[in-house]
N, C-alpha and C. Protein backbone atom coordinates (compact mmCIF):
# COMPACT_ATOMS: atom_id res chain seq x y z
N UNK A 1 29.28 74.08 24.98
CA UNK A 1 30.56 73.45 24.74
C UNK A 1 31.30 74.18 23.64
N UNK A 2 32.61 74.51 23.41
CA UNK A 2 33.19 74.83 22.64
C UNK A 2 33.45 74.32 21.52
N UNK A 3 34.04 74.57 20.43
CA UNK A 3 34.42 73.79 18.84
C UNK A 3 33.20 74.87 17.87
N UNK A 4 33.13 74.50 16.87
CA UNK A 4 32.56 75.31 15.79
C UNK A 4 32.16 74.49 15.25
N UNK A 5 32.07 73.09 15.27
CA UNK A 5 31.77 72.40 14.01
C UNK A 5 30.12 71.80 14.80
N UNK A 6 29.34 71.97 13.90
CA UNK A 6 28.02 70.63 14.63
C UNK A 6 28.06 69.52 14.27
N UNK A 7 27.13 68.84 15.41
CA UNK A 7 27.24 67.45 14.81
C UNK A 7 25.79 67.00 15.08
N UNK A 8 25.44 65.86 14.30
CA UNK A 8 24.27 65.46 14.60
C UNK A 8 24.25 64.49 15.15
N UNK A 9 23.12 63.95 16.17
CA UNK A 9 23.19 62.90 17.44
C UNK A 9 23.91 61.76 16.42
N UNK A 10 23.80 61.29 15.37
CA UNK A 10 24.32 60.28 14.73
C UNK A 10 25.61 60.61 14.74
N UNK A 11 26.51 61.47 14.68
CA UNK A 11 27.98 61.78 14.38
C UNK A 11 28.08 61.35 15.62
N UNK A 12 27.53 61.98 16.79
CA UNK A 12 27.92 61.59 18.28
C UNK A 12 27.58 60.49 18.73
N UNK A 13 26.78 59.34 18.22
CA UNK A 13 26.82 58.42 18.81
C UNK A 13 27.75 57.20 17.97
N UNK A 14 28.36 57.63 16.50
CA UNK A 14 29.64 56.90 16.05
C UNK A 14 30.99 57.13 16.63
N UNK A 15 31.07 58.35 17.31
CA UNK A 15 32.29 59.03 17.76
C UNK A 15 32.88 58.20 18.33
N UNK A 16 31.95 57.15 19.35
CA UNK A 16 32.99 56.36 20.28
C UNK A 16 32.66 54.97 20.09
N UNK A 17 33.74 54.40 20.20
CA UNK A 17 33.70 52.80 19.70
C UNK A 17 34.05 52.28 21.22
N UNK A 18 33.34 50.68 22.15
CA UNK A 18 33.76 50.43 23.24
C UNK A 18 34.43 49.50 22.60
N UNK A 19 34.91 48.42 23.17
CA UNK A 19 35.71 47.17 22.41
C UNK A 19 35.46 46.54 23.85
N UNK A 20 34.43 45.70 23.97
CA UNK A 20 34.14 44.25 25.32
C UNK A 20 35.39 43.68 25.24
N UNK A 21 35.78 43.15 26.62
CA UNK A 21 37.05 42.48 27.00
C UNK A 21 36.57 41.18 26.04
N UNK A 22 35.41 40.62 26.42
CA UNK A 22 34.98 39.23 25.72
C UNK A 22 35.35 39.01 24.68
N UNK A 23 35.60 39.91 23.53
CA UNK A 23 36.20 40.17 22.43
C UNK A 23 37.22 40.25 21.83
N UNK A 24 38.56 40.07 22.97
CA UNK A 24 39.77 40.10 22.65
C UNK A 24 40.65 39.26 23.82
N UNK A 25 39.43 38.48 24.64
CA UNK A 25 39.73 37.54 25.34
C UNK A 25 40.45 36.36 24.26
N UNK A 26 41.44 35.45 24.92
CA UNK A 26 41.99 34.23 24.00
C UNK A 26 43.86 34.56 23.76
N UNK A 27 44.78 34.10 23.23
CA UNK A 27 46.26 34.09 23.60
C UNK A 27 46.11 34.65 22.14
N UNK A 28 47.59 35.65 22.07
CA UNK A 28 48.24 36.32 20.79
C UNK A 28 47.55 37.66 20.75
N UNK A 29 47.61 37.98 19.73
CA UNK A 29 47.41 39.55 19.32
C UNK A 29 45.86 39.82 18.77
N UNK A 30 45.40 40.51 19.67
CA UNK A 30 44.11 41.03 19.19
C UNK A 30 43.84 42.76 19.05
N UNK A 31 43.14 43.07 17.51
CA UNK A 31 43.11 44.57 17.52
C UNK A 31 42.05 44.87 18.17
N UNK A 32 41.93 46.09 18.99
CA UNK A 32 40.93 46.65 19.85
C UNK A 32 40.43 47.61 18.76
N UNK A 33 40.97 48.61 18.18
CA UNK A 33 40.94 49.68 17.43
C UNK A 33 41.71 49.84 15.82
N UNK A 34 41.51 50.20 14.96
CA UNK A 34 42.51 50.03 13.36
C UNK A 34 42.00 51.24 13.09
N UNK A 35 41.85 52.35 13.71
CA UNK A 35 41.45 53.65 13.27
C UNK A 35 41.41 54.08 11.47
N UNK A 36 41.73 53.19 10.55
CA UNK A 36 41.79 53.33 9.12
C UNK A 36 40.03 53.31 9.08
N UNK A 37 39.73 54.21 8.11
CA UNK A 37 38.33 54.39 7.75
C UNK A 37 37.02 54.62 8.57
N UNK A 38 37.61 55.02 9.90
CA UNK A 38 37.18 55.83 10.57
C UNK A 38 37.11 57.44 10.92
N UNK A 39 37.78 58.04 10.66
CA UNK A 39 37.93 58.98 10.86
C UNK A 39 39.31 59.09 11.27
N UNK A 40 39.64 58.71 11.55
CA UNK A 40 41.56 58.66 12.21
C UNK A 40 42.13 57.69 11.33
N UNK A 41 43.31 58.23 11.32
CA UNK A 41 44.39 57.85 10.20
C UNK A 41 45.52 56.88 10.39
N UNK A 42 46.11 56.94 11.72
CA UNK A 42 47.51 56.14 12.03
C UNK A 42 47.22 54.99 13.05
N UNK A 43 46.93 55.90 14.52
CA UNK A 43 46.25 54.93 15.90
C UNK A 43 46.28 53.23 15.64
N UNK A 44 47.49 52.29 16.09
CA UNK A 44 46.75 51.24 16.35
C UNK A 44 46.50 50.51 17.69
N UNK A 45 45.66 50.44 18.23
CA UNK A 45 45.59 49.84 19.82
C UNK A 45 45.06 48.50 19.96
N UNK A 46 45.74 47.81 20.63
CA UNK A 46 45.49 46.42 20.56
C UNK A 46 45.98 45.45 21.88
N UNK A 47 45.52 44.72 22.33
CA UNK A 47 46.42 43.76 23.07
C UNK A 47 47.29 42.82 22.54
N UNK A 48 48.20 42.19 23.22
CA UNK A 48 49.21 41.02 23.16
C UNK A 48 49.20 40.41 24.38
N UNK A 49 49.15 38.74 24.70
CA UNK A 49 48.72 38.05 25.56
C UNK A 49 50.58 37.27 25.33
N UNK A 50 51.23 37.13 26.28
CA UNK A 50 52.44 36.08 25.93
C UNK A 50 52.07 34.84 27.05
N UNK A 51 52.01 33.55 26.57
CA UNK A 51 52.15 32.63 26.98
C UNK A 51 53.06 32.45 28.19
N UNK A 52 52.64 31.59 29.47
CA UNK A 52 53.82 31.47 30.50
C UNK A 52 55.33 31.12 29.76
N UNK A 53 56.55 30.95 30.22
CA UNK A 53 57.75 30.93 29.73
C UNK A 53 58.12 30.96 28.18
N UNK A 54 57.54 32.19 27.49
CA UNK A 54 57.45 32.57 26.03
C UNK A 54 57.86 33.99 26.07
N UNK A 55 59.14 34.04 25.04
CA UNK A 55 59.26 35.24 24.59
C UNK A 55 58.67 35.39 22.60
N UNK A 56 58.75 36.91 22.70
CA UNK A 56 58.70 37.29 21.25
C UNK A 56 60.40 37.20 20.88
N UNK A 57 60.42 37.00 19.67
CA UNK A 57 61.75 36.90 18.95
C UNK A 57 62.26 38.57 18.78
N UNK A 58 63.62 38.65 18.74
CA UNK A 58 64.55 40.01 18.41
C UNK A 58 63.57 40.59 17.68
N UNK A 59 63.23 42.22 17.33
CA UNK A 59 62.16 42.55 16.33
C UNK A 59 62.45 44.12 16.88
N UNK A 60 61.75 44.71 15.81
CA UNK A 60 61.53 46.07 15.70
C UNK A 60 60.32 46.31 14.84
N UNK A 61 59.84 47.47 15.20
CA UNK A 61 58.76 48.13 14.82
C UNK A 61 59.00 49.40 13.49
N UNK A 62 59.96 49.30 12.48
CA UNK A 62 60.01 50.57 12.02
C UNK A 62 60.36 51.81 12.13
N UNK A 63 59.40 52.42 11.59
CA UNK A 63 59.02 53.76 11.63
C UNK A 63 58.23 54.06 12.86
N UNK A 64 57.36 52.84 13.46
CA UNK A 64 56.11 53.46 14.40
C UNK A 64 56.95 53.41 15.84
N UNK A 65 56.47 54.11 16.77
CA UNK A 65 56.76 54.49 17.51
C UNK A 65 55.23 53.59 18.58
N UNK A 66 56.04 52.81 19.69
CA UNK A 66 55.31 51.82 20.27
C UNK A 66 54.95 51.54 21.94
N UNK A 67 54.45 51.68 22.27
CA UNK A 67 53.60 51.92 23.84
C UNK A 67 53.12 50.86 24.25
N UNK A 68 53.45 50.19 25.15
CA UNK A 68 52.69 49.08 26.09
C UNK A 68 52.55 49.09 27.80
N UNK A 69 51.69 48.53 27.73
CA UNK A 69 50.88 48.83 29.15
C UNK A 69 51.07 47.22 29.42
N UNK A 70 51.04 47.29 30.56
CA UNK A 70 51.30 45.72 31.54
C UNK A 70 49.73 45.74 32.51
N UNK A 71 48.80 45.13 31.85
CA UNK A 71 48.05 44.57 32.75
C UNK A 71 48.03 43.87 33.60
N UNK A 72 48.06 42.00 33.27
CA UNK A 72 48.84 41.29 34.18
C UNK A 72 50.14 40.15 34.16
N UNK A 73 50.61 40.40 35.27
CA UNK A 73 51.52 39.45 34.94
C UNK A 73 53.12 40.19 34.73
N UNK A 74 54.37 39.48 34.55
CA UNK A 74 55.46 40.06 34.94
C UNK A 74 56.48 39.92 33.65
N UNK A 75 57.17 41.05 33.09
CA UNK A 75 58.05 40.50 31.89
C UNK A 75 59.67 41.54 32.14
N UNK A 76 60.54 41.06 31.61
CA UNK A 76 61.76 41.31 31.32
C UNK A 76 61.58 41.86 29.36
N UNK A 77 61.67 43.11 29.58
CA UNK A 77 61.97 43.43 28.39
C UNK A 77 63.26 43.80 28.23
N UNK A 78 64.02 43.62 27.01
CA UNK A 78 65.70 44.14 26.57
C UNK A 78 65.22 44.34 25.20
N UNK A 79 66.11 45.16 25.12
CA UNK A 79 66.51 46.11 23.81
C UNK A 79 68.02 46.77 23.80
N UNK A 80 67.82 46.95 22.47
CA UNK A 80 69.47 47.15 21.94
C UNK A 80 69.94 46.28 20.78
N UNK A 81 71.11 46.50 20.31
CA UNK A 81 71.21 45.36 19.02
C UNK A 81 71.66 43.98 19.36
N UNK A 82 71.77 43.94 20.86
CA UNK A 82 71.95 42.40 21.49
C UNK A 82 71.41 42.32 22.16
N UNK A 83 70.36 43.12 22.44
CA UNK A 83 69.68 43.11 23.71
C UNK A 83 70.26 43.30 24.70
N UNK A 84 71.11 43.90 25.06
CA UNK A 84 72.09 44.67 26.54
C UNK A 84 71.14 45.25 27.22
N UNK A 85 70.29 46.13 26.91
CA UNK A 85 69.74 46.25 28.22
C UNK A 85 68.36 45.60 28.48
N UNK A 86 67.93 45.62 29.48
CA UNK A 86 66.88 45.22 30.16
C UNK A 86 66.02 46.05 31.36
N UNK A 87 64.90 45.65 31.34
CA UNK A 87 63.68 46.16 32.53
C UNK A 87 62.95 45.55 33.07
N UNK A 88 62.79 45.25 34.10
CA UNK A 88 61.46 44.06 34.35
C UNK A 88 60.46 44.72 34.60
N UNK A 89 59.01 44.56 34.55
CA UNK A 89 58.16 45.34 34.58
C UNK A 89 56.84 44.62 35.12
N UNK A 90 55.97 45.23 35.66
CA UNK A 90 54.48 44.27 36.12
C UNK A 90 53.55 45.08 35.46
N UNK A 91 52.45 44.99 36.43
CA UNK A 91 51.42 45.65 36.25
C UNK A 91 50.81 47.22 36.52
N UNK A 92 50.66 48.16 35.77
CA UNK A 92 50.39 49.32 35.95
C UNK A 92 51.57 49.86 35.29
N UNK A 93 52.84 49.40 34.79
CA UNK A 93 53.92 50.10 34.20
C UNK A 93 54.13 49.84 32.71
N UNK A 94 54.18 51.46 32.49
CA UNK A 94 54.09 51.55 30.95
C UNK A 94 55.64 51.40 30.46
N UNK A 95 55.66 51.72 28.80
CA UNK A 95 57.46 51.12 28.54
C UNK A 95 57.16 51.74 27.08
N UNK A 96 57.85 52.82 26.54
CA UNK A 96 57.88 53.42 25.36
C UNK A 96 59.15 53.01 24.49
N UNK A 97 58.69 52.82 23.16
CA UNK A 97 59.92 52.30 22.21
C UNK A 97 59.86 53.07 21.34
N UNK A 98 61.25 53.83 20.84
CA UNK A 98 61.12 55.04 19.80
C UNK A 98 61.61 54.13 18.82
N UNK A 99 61.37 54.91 17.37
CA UNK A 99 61.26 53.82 16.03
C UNK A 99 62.66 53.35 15.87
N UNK A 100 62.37 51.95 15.69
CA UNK A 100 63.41 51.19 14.98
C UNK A 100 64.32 50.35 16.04
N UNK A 101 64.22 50.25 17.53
CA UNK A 101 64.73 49.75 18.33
C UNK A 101 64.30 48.74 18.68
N UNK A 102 65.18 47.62 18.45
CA UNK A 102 65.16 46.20 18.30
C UNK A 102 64.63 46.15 19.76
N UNK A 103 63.94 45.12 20.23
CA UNK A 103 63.90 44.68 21.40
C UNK A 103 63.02 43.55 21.25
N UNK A 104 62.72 42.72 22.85
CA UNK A 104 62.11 41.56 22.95
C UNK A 104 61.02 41.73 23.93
N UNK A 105 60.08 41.30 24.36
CA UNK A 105 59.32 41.01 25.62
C UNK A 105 59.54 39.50 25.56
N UNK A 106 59.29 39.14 27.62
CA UNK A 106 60.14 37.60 27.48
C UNK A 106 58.87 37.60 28.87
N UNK A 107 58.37 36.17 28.92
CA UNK A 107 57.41 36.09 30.09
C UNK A 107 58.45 35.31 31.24
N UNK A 108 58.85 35.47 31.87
CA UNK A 108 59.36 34.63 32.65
C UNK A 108 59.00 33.82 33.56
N UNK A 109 57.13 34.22 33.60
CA UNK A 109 56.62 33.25 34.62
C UNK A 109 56.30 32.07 34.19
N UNK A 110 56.03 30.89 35.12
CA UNK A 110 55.93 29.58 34.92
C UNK A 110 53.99 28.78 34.67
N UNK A 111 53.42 30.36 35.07
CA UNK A 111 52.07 29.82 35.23
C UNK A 111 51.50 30.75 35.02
N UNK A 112 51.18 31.95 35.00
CA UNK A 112 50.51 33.25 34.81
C UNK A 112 51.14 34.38 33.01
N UNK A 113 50.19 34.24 32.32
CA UNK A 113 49.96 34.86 31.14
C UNK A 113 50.49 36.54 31.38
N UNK A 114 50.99 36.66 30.38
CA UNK A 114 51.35 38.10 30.25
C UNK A 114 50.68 38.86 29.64
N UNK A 115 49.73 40.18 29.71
CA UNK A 115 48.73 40.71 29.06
C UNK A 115 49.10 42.00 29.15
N UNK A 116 49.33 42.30 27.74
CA UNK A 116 49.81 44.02 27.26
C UNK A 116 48.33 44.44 26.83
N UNK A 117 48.54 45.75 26.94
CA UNK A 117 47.42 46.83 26.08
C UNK A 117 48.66 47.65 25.15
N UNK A 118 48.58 47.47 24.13
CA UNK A 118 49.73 47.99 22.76
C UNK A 118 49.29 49.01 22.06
N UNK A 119 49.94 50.15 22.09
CA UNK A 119 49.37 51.62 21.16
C UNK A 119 50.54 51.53 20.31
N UNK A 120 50.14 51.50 18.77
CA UNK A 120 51.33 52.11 17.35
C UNK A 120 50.96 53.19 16.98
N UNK A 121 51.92 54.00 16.84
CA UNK A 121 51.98 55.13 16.00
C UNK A 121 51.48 55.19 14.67
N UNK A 122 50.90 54.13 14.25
CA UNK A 122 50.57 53.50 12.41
C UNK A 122 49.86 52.13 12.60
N UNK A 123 48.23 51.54 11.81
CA UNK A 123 48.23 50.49 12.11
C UNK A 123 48.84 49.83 10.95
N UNK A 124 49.77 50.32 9.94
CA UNK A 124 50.51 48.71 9.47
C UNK A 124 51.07 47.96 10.53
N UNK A 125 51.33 46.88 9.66
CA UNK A 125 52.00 46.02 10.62
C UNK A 125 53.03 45.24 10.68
N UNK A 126 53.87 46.69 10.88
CA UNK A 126 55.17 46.25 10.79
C UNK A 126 55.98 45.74 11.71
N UNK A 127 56.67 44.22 11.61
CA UNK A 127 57.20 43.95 13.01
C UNK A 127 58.56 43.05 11.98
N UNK A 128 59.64 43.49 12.17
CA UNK A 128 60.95 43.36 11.27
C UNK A 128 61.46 42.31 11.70
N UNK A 129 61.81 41.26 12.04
CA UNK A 129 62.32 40.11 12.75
C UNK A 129 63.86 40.53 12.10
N UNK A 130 64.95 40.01 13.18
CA UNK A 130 66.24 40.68 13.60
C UNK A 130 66.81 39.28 13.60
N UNK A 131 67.89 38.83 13.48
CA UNK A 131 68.94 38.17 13.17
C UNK A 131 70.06 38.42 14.74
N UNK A 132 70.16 37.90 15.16
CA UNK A 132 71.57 38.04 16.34
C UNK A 132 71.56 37.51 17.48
N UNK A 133 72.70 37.33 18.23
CA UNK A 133 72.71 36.85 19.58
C UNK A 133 72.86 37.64 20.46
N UNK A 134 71.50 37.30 21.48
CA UNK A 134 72.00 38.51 22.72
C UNK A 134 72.88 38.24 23.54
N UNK A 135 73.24 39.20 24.07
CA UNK A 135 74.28 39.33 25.26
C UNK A 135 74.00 38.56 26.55
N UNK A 136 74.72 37.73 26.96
CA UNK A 136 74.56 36.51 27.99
C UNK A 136 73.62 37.65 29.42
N UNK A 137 74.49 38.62 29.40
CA UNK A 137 73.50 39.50 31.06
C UNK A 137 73.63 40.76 30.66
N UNK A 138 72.41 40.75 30.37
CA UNK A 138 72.09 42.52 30.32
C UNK A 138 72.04 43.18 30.99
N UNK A 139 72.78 44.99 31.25
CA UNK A 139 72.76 45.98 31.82
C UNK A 139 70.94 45.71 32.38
N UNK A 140 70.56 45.98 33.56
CA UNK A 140 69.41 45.93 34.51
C UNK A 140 69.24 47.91 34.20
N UNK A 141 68.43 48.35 33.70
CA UNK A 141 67.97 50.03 33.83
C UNK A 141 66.72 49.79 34.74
């Protein structure tokens, strides 16, 4: 194998961390990964579970730069400073947010849970809560 550096079976068997679903089973935000004092520096990966007919409030992320994955279940995300636009999204579709762009995830279903897999660019945890009224019908992208 290539690289230069050795390692000993102990380096290689810390290298990889699994994280059991059983473990982050339950509603709200659970960290899978906090890469701080591991060896990695920023990485945060985690799920978010939204309740049937529950959104998150107006918000932004900063500086970090933010990735979610749609396991199951169906959401309307908007973003913008009124939330003008919008996406609906299911399962298997990813949705990238570059830093500092306000947006919402909104569950719109009546009976089925919404379940993200969430990558940050940083694990602080920064989530800015936003002040405003959105726009009655958002541009559909």
């Amino acid at each position: 194998m290539g690289g230069s550096t050795q390692h000993t079976s102990a380096d290689w068997r810390n290298s990889v961390k699994v994280v059991r679903a059983a473990t982050l089973a339950g509603a709200g935000r659970a960290t899978a990964f906090d890469f701080s004092g591991a060896g990695g520096q920023k990485t945060w990966v985690g799920t978010v579970t939204l309740a049937p007919k529950t959104s998150t409030g107006l918000h932004h992320h900063g500086r970090h730069e933010v990735a979610i994955y749609v396991v199951r279940g169906r959401s309307e995300i908007r973003w913008g400073e009124r939330l003008e636009f919008a996406a609906d999204i299911g399962p298997g579709d990813f949705v990238y947010f570059t830093p500092y762009v306000p947006h919402q995830e909104f569950n719109p279903d009546g009976t089925t849970a919404l379940e993200l897999v969430v990558v940050r660019s940083d694990n602080e945890r920064i989530a800015v809560a936003l002040a405003g009224e959105p726009v009655e019908r958002p541009e559909k992208i």
